[in-house]
C-alpha atoms as a PDB file:
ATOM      1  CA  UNK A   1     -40.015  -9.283  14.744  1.00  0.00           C
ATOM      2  CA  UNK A   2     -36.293  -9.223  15.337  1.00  0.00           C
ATOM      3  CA  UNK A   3     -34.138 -10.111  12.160  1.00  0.00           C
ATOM      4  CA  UNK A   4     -30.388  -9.990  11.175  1.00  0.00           C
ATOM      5  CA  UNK A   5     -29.676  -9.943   7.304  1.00  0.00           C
ATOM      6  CA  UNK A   6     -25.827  -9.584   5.667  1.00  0.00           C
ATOM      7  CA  UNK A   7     -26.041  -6.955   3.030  1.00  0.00           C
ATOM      8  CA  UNK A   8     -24.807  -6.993  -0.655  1.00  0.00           C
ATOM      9  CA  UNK A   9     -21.418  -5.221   1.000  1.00  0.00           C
ATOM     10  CA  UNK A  10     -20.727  -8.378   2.810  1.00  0.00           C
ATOM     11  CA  UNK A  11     -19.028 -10.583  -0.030  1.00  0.00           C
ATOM     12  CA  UNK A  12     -17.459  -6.891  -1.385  1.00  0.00           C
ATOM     13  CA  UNK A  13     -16.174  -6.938   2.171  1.00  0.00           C
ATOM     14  CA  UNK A  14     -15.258 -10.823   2.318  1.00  0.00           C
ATOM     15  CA  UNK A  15     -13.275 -10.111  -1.066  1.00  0.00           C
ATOM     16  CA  UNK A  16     -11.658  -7.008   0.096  1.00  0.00           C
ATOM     17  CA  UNK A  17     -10.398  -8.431   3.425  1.00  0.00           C
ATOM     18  CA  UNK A  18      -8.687 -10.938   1.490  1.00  0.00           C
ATOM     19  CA  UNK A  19      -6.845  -9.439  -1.135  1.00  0.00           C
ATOM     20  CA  UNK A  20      -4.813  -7.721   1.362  1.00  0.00           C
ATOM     21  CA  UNK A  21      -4.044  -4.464  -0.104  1.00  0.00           C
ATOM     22  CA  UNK A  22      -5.058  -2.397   3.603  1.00  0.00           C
ATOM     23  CA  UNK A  23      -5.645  -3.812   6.584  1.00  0.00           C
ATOM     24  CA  UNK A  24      -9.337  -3.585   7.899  1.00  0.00           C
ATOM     25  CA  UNK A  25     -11.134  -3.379  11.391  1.00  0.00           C
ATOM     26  CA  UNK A  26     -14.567  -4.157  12.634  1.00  0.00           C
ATOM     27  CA  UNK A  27     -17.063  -1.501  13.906  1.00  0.00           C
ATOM     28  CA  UNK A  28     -20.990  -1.232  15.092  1.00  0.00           C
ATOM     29  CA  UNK A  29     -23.281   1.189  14.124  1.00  0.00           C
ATOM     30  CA  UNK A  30     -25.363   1.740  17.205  1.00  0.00           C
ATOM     31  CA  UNK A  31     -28.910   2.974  16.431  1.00  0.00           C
ATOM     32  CA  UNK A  32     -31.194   4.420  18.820  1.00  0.00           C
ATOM     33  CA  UNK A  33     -34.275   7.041  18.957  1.00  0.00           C
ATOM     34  CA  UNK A  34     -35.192   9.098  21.918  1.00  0.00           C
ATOM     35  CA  UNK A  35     -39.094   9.121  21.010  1.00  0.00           C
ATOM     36  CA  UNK A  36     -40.547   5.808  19.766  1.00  0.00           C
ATOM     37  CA  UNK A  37     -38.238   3.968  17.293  1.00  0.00           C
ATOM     38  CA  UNK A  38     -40.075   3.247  14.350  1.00  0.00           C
ATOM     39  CA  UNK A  39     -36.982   0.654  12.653  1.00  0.00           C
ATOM     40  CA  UNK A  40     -37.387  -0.448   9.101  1.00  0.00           C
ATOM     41  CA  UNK A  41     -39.127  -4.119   8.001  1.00  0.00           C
ATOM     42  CA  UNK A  42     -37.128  -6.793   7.187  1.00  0.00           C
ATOM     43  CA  UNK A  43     -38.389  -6.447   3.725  1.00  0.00           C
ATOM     44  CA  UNK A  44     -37.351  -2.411   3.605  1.00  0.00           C
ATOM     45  CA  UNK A  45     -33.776  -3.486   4.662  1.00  0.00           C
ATOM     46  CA  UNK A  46     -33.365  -6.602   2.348  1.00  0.00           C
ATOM     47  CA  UNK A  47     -34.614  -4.023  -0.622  1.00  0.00           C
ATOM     48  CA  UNK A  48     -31.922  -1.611   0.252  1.00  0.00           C
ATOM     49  CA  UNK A  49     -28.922  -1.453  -2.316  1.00  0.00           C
ATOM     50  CA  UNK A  50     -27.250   1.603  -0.430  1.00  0.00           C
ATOM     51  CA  UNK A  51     -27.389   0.975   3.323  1.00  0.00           C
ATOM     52  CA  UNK A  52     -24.245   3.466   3.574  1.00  0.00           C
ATOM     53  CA  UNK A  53     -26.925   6.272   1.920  1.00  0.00           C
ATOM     54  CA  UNK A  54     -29.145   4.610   4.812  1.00  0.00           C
ATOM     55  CA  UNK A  55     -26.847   5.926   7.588  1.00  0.00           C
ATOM     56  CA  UNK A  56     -25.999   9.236   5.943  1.00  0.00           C
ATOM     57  CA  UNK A  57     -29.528  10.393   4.152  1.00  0.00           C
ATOM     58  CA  UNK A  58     -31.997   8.781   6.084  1.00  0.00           C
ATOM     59  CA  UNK A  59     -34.030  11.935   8.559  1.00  0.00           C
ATOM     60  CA  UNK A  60     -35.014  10.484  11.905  1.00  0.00           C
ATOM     61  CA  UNK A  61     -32.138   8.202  12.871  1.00  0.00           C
ATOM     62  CA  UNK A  62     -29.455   8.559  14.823  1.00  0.00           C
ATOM     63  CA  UNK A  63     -26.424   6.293  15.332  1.00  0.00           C
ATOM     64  CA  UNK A  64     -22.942   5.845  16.724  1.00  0.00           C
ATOM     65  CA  UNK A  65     -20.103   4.223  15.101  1.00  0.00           C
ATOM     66  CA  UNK A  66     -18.061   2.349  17.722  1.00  0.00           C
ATOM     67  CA  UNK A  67     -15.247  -0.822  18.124  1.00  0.00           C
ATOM     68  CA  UNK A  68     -16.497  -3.776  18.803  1.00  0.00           C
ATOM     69  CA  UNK A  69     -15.137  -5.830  22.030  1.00  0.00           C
ATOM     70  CA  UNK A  70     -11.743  -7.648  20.975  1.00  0.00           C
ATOM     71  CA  UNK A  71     -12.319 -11.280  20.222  1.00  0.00           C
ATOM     72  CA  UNK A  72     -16.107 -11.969  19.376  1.00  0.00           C
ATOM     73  CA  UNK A  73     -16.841 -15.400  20.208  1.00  0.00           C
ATOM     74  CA  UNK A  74     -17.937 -17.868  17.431  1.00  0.00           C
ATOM     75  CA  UNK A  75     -19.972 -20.589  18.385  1.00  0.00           C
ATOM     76  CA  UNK A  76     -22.156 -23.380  16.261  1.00  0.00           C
ATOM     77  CA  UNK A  77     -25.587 -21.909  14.789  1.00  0.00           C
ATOM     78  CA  UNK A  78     -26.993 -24.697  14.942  1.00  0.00           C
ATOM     79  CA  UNK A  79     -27.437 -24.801  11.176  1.00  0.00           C
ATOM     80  CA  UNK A  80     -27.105 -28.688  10.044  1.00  0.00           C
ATOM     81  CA  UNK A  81     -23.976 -29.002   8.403  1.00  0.00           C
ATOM     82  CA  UNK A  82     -21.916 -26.422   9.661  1.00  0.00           C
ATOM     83  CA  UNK A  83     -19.585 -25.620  12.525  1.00  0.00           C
ATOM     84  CA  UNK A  84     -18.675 -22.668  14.184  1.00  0.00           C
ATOM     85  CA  UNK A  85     -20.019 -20.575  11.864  1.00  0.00           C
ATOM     86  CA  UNK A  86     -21.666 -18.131  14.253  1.00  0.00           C
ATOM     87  CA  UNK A  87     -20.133 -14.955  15.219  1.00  0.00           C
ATOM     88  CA  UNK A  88     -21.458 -12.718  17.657  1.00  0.00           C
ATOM     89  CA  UNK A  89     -20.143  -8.930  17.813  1.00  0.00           C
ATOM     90  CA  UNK A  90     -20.149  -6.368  20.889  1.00  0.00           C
ATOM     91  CA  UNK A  91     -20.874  -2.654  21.122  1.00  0.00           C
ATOM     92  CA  UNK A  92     -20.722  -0.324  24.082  1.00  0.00           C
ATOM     93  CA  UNK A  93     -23.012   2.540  23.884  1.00  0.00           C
ATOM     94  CA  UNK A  94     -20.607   4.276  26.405  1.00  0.00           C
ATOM     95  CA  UNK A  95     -17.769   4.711  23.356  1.00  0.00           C
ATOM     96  CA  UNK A  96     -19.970   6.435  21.301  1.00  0.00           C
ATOM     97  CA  UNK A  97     -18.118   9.800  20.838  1.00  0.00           C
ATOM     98  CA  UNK A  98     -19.136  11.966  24.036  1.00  0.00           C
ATOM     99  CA  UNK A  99     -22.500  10.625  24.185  1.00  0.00           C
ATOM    100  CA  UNK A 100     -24.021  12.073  20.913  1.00  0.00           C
ATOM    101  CA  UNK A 101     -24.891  10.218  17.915  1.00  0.00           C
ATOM    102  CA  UNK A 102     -23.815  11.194  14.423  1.00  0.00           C
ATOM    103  CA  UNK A 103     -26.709  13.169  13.911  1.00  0.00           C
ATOM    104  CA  UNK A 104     -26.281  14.819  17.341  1.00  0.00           C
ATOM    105  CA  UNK A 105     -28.756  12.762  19.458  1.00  0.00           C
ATOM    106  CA  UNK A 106     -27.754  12.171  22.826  1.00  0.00           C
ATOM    107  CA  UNK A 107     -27.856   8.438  23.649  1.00  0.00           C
ATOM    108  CA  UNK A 108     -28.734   8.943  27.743  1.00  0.00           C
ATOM    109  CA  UNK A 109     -32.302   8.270  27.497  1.00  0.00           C
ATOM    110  CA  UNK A 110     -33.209   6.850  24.231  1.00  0.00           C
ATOM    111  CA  UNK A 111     -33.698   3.414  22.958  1.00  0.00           C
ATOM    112  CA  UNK A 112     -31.456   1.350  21.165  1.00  0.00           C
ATOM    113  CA  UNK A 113     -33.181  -0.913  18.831  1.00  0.00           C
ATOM    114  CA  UNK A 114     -30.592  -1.889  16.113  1.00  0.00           C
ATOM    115  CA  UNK A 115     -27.151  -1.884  15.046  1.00  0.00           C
ATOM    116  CA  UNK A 116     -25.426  -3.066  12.064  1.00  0.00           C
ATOM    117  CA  UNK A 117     -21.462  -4.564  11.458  1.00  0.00           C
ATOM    118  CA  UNK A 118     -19.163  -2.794   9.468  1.00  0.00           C
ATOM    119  CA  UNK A 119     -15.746  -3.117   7.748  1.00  0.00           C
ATOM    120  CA  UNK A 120     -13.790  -0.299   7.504  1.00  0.00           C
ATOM    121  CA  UNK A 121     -10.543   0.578   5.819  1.00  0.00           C
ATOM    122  CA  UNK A 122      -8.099   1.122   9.080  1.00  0.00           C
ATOM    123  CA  UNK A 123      -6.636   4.842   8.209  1.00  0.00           C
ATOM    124  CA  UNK A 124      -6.606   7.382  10.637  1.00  0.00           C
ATOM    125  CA  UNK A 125      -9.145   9.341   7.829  1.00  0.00           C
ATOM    126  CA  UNK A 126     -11.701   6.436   7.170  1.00  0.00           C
ATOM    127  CA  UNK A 127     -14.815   8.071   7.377  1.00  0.00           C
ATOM    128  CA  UNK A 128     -18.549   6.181   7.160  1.00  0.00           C
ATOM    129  CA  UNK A 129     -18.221   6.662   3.278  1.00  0.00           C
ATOM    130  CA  UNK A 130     -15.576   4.244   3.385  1.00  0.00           C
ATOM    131  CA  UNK A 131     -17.242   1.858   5.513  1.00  0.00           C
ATOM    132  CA  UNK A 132     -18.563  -1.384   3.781  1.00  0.00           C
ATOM    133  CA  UNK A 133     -21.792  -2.143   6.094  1.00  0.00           C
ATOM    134  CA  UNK A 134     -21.789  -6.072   5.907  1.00  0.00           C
ATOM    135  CA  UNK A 135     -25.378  -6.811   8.616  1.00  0.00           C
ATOM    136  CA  UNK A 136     -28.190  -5.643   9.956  1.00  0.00           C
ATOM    137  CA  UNK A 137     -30.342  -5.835  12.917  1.00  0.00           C
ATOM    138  CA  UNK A 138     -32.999  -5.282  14.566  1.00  0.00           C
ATOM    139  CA  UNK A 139     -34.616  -6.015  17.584  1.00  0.00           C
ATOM    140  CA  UNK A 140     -38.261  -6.858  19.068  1.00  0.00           C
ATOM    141  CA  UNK A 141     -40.001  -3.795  20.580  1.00  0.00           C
ATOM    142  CA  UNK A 142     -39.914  -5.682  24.111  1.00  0.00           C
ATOM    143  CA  UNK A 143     -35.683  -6.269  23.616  1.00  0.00           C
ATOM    144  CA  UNK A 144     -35.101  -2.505  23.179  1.00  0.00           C
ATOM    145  CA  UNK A 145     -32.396  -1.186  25.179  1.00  0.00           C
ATOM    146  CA  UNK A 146     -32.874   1.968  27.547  1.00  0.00           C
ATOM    147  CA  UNK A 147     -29.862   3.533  27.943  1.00  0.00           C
ATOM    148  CA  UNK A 148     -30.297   5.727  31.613  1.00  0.00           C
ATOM    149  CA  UNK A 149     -26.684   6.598  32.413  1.00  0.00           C
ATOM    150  CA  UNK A 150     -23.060   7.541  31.496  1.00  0.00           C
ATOM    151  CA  UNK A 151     -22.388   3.465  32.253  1.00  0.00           C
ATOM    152  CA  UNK A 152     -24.272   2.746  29.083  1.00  0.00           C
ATOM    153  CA  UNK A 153     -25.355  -0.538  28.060  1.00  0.00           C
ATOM    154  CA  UNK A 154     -23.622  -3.774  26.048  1.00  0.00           C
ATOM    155  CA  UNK A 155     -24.890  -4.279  22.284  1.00  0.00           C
ATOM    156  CA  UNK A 156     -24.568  -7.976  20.959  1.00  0.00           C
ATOM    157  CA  UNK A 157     -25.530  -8.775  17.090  1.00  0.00           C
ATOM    158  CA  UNK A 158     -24.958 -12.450  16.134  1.00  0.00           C
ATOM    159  CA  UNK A 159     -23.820 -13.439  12.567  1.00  0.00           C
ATOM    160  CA  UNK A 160     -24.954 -17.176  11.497  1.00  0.00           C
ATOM    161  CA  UNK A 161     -22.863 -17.437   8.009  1.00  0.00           C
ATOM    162  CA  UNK A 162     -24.131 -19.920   6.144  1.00  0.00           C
ATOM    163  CA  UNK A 163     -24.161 -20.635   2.414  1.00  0.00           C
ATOM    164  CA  UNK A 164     -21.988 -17.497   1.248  1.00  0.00           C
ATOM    165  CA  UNK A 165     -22.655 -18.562  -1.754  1.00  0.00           C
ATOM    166  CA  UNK A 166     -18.924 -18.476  -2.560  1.00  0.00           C
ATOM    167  CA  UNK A 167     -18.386 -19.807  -6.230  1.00  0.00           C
ATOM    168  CA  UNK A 168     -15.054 -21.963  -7.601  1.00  0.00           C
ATOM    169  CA  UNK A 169     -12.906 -21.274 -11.116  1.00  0.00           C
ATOM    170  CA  UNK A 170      -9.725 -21.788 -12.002  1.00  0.00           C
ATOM    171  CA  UNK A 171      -7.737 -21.271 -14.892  1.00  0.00           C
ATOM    172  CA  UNK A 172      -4.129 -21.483 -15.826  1.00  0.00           C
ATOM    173  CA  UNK A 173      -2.112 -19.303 -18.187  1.00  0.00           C
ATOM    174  CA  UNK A 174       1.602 -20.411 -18.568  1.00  0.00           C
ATOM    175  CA  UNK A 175       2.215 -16.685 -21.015  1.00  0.00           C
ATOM    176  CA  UNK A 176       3.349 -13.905 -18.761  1.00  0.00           C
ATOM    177  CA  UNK A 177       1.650 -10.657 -18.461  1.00  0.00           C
ATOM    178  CA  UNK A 178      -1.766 -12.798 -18.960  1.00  0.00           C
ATOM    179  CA  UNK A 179      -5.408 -10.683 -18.586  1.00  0.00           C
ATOM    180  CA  UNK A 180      -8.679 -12.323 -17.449  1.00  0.00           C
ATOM    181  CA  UNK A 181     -11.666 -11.898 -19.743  1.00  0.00           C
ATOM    182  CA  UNK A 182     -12.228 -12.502 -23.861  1.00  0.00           C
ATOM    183  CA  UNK A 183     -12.068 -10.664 -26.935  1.00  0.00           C
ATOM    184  CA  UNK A 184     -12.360 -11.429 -30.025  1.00  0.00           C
ATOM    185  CA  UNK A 185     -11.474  -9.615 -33.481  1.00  0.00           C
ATOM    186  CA  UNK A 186     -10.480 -10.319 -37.448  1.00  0.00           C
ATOM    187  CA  UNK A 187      -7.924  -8.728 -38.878  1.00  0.00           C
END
């Protein structure tokens, strides 16, 4: 059964974007098997707390880390009560890095039967350690993607955000050089 789910890393990511400090682009991890994928259950990948130690530790995977196409359209989920709230992202599995996976895999004849989104710190050194992986998916056995030539093959992965669960405080401090939190004390 296909499925998409965002990770824990996607508010992280959400937050991080925001704040501004570095400036942040979009990637896809690719994934693809040249012998009979076996992807993991929507229940294995909702479980996972470290989908970067996923990518890096996991034996019998392969993946490639490439840009997504410039301008991913957004479109209505269909979701009642929201609006253009659907953003779908696309890979090329002709820019991953001369053909060969992370792990060394050649992409030219294997399947491609997930991919994931991920936010990554945009320095010349950002490596997949950096990378905040914010969704995954995967596809049904019949929608896997052969990929027979150099040409390659387009990767789409649609995002339907709803309920971010995004929460609201304020508070106002009128002292300067103010700290969040408590503490308390006696003297």
């Amino acid at each position: 059964m296909a499925f998409t789910i965002l990770t824990n890393d996607y508010n992280k990511a959400v937050a991080a974007m925001l704040q501004g400090k570095q400036d942040y682009v979009v990637k896809m991890y690719i994934e693809f098997s040249g012998f009979s994928p076996a992807p993991p259950t929507q229940s294995v990948v909702s479980a996972t707390t470290d989908h970067n130690g996923y990518y890096t530790g996991t034996v019998g995977i392969d993946y490639g880390r490439v840009d997504v196409a410039q301008y991913p359209s957004i479109v209505d989920s269909g979701h009642t009560g929201y609006t253009d709230n659907e953003i779908t992202f696309t890979g090329y599995t002709s820019d991953i890095s001369s053909g060969v996976g992370e792990r060394g895999s050649t992409i030219i004849g294997s399947e491609v039967y997930g991919a994931a989104i991920v936010v990554c710190p945009a320095l010349s050194a950002s490596t997949i350690t950096n990378d905040l992986i914010i969704a995954r998916g995967y596809f049904d056995a019949t929608d896997y993607v052969t990929v027979t030539g150099a040409k390659g093959a387009s990767i789409r992965l649609a995002l339907a955000l709803t309920n971010c669960d995004a929460s609201v405080s304020s508070s106002s401090d009128s002292s300067s050089g103010s700290s969040s939190g408590s503490s308390s004390g006696s003297s």
